[in-house]
C-alpha atoms as a PDB file:
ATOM      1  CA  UNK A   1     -36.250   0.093  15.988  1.00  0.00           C
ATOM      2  CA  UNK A   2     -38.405   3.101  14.851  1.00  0.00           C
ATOM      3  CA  UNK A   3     -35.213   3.928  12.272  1.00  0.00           C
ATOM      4  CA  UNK A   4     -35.825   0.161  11.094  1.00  0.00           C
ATOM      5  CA  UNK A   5     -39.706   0.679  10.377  1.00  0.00           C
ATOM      6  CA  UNK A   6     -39.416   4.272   8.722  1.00  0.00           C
ATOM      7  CA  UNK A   7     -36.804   2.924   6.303  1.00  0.00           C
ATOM      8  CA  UNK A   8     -39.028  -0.222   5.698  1.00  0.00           C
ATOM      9  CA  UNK A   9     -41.961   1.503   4.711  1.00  0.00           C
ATOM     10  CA  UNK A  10     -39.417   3.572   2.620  1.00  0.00           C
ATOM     11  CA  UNK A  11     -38.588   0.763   0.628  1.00  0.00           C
ATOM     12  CA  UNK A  12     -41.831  -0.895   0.013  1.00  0.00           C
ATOM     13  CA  UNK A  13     -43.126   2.321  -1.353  1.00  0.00           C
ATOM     14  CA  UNK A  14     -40.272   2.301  -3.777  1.00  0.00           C
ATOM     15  CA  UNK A  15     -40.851  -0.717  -4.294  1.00  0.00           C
ATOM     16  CA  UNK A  16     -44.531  -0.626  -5.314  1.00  0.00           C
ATOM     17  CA  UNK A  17     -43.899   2.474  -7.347  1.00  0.00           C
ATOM     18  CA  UNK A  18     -41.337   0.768  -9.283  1.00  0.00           C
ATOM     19  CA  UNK A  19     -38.635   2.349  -8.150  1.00  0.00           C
ATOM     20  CA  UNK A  20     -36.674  -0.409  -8.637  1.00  0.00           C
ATOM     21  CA  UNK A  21     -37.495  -1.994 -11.985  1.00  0.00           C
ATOM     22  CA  UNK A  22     -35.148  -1.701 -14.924  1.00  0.00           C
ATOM     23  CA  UNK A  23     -32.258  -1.343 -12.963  1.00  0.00           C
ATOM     24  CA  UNK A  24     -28.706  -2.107 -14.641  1.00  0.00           C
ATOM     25  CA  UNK A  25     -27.992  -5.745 -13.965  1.00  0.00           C
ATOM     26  CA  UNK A  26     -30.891  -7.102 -13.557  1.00  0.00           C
ATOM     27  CA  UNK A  27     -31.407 -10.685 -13.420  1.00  0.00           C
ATOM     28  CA  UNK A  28     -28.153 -10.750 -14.020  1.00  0.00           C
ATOM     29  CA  UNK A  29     -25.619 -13.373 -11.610  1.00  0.00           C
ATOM     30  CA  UNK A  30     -23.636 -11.567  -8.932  1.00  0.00           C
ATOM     31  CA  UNK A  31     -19.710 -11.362  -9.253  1.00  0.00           C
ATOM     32  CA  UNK A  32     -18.420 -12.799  -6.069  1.00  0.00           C
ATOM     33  CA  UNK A  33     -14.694 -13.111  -7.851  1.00  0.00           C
ATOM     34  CA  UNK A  34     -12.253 -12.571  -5.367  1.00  0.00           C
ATOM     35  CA  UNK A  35     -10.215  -9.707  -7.493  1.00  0.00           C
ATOM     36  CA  UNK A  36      -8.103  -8.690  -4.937  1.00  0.00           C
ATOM     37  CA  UNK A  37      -6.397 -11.581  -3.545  1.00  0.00           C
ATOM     38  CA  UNK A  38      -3.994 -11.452  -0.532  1.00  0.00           C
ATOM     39  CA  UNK A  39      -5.541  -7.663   0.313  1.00  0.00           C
ATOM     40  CA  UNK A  40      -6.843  -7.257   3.815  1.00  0.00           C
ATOM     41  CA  UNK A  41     -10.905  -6.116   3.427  1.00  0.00           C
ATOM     42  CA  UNK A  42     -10.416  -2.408   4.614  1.00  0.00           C
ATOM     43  CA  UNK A  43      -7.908  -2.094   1.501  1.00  0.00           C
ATOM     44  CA  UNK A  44     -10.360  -4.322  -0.604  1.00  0.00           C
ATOM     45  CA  UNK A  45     -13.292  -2.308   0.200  1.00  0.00           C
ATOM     46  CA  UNK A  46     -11.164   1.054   0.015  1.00  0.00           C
ATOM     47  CA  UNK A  47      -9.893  -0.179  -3.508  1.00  0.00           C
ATOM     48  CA  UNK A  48     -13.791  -0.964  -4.802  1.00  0.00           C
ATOM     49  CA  UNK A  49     -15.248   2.223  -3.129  1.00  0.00           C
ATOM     50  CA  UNK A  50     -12.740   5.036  -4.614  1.00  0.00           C
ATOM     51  CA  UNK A  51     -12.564   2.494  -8.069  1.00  0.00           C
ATOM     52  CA  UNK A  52     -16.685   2.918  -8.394  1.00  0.00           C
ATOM     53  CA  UNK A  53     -16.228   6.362  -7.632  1.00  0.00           C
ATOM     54  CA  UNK A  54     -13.959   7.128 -10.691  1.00  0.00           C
ATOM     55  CA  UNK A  55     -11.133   8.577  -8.621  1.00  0.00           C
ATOM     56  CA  UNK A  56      -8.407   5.212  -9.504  1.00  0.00           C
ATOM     57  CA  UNK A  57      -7.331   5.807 -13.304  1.00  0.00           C
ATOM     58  CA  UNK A  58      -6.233   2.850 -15.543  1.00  0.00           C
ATOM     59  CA  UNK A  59      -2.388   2.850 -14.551  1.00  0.00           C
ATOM     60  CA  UNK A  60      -3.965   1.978 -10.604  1.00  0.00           C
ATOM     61  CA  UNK A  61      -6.134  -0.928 -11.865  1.00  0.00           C
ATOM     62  CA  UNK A  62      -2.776  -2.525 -13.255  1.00  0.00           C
ATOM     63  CA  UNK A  63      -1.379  -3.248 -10.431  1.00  0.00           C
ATOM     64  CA  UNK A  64      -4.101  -3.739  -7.676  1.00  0.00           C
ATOM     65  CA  UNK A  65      -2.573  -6.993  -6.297  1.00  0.00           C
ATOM     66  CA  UNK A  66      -0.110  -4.936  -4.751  1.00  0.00           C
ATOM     67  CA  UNK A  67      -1.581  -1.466  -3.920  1.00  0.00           C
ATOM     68  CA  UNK A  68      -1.219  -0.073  -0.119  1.00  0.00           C
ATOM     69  CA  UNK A  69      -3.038   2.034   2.148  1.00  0.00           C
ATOM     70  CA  UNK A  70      -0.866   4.768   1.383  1.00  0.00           C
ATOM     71  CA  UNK A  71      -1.896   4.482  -2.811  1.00  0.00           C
ATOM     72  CA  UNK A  72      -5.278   4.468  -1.781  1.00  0.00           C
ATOM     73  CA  UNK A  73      -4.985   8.200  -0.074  1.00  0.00           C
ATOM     74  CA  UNK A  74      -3.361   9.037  -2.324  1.00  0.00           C
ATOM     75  CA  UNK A  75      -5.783   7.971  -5.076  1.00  0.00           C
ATOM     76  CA  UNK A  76      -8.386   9.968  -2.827  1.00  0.00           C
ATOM     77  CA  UNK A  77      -6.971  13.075  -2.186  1.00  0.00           C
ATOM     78  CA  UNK A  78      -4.562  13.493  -5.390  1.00  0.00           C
ATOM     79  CA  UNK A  79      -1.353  13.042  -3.015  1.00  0.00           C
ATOM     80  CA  UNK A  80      -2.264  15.994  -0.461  1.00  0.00           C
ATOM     81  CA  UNK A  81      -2.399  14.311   2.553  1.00  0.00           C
ATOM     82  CA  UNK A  82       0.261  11.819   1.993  1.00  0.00           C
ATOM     83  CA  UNK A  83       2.636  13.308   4.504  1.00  0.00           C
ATOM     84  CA  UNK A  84      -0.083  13.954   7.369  1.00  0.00           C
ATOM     85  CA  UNK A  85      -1.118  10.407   6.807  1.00  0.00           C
ATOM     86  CA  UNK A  86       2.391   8.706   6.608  1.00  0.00           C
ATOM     87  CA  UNK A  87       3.375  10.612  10.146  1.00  0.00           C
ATOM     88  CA  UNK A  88       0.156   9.056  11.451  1.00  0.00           C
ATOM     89  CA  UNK A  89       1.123   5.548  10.012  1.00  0.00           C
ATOM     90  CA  UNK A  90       4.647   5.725  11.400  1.00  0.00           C
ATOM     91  CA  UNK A  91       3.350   6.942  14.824  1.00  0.00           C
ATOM     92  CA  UNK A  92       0.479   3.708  14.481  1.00  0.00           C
ATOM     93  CA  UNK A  93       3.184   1.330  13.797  1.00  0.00           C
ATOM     94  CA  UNK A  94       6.167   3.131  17.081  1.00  0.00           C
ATOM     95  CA  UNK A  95       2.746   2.455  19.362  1.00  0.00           C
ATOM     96  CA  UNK A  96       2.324  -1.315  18.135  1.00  0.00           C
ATOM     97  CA  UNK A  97       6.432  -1.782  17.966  1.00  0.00           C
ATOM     98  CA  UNK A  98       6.475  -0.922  21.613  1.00  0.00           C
ATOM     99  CA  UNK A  99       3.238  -1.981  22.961  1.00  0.00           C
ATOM    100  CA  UNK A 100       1.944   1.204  24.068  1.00  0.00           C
ATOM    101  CA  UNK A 101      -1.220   0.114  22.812  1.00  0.00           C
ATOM    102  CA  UNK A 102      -1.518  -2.285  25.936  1.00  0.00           C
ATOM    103  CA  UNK A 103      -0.160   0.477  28.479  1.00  0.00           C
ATOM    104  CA  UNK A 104      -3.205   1.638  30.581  1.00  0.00           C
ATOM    105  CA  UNK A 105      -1.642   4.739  31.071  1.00  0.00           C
ATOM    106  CA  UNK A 106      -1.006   5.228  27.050  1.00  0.00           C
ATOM    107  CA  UNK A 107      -4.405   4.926  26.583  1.00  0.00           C
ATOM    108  CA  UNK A 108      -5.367   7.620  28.962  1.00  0.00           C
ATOM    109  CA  UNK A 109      -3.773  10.552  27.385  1.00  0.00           C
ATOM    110  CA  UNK A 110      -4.262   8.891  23.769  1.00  0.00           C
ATOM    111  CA  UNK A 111      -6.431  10.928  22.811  1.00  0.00           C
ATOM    112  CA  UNK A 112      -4.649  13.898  23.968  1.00  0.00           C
ATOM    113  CA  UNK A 113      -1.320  12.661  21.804  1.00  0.00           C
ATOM    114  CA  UNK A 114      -3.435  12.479  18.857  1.00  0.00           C
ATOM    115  CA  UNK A 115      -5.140  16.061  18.687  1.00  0.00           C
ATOM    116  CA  UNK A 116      -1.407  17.469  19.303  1.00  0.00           C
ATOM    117  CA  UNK A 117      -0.116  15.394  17.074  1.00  0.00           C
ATOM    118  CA  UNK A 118      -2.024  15.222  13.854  1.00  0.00           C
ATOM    119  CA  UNK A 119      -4.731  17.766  14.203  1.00  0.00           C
END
């Protein structure tokens, strides 16, 4: 609650010094468009985040309707954790194949698994 009162005040007093006027876009309608269709919203959000941030060039924006997890790392780290990522992903999807995920005692030494595995 204290957080949500310090960052209150923060904002008003931005906001009365005019911190916020003249900002690009103003008055301006929102763009709700949907311009990922059929993405789940981690890859949307993933997509949007690294896009804003400059690191997707042109040839990526092309084909967005069918871009993966595995483009977005790459996108992000200029394809050098692809294969510490992809081990992880296979590992993710053995665990769901074989429904470790619901084993009690899986989820007990989980943790364990994962700092020997991919740390």
């Amino acid at each position: 609650m204290i957080m949500y009162l310090f960052v209150e005040e923060k904002i008003k007093k931005a906001v009365d010094a005019g911190e916020f006027n003249n900002l690009p876009g103003q008055g301006e309608p929102l763009d709700f468009r949907d311009d990922l269709p059929g993405l789940s919203p981690e890859l949307k959000l993933g997509f949007k985040v690294l896009k804003n941030a400059g690191y997707i060039p042109e040839k990526g924006q092309t084909n967005k309707e069918n871009i993966t997890i595995q483009d977005l790392l790459s996108y992000a780290t200029d394809g050098k954790e692809k294969g510490k990522f992809e081990k992880r992903l296979q590992f993710e999807e053995l665990v769901q194949e074989k429904k470790w995920h619901h084993n009690s005692k899986f989820k007990a030494y989980a943790d364990r698994i994962y700092q020997k595995l991919f740390k």
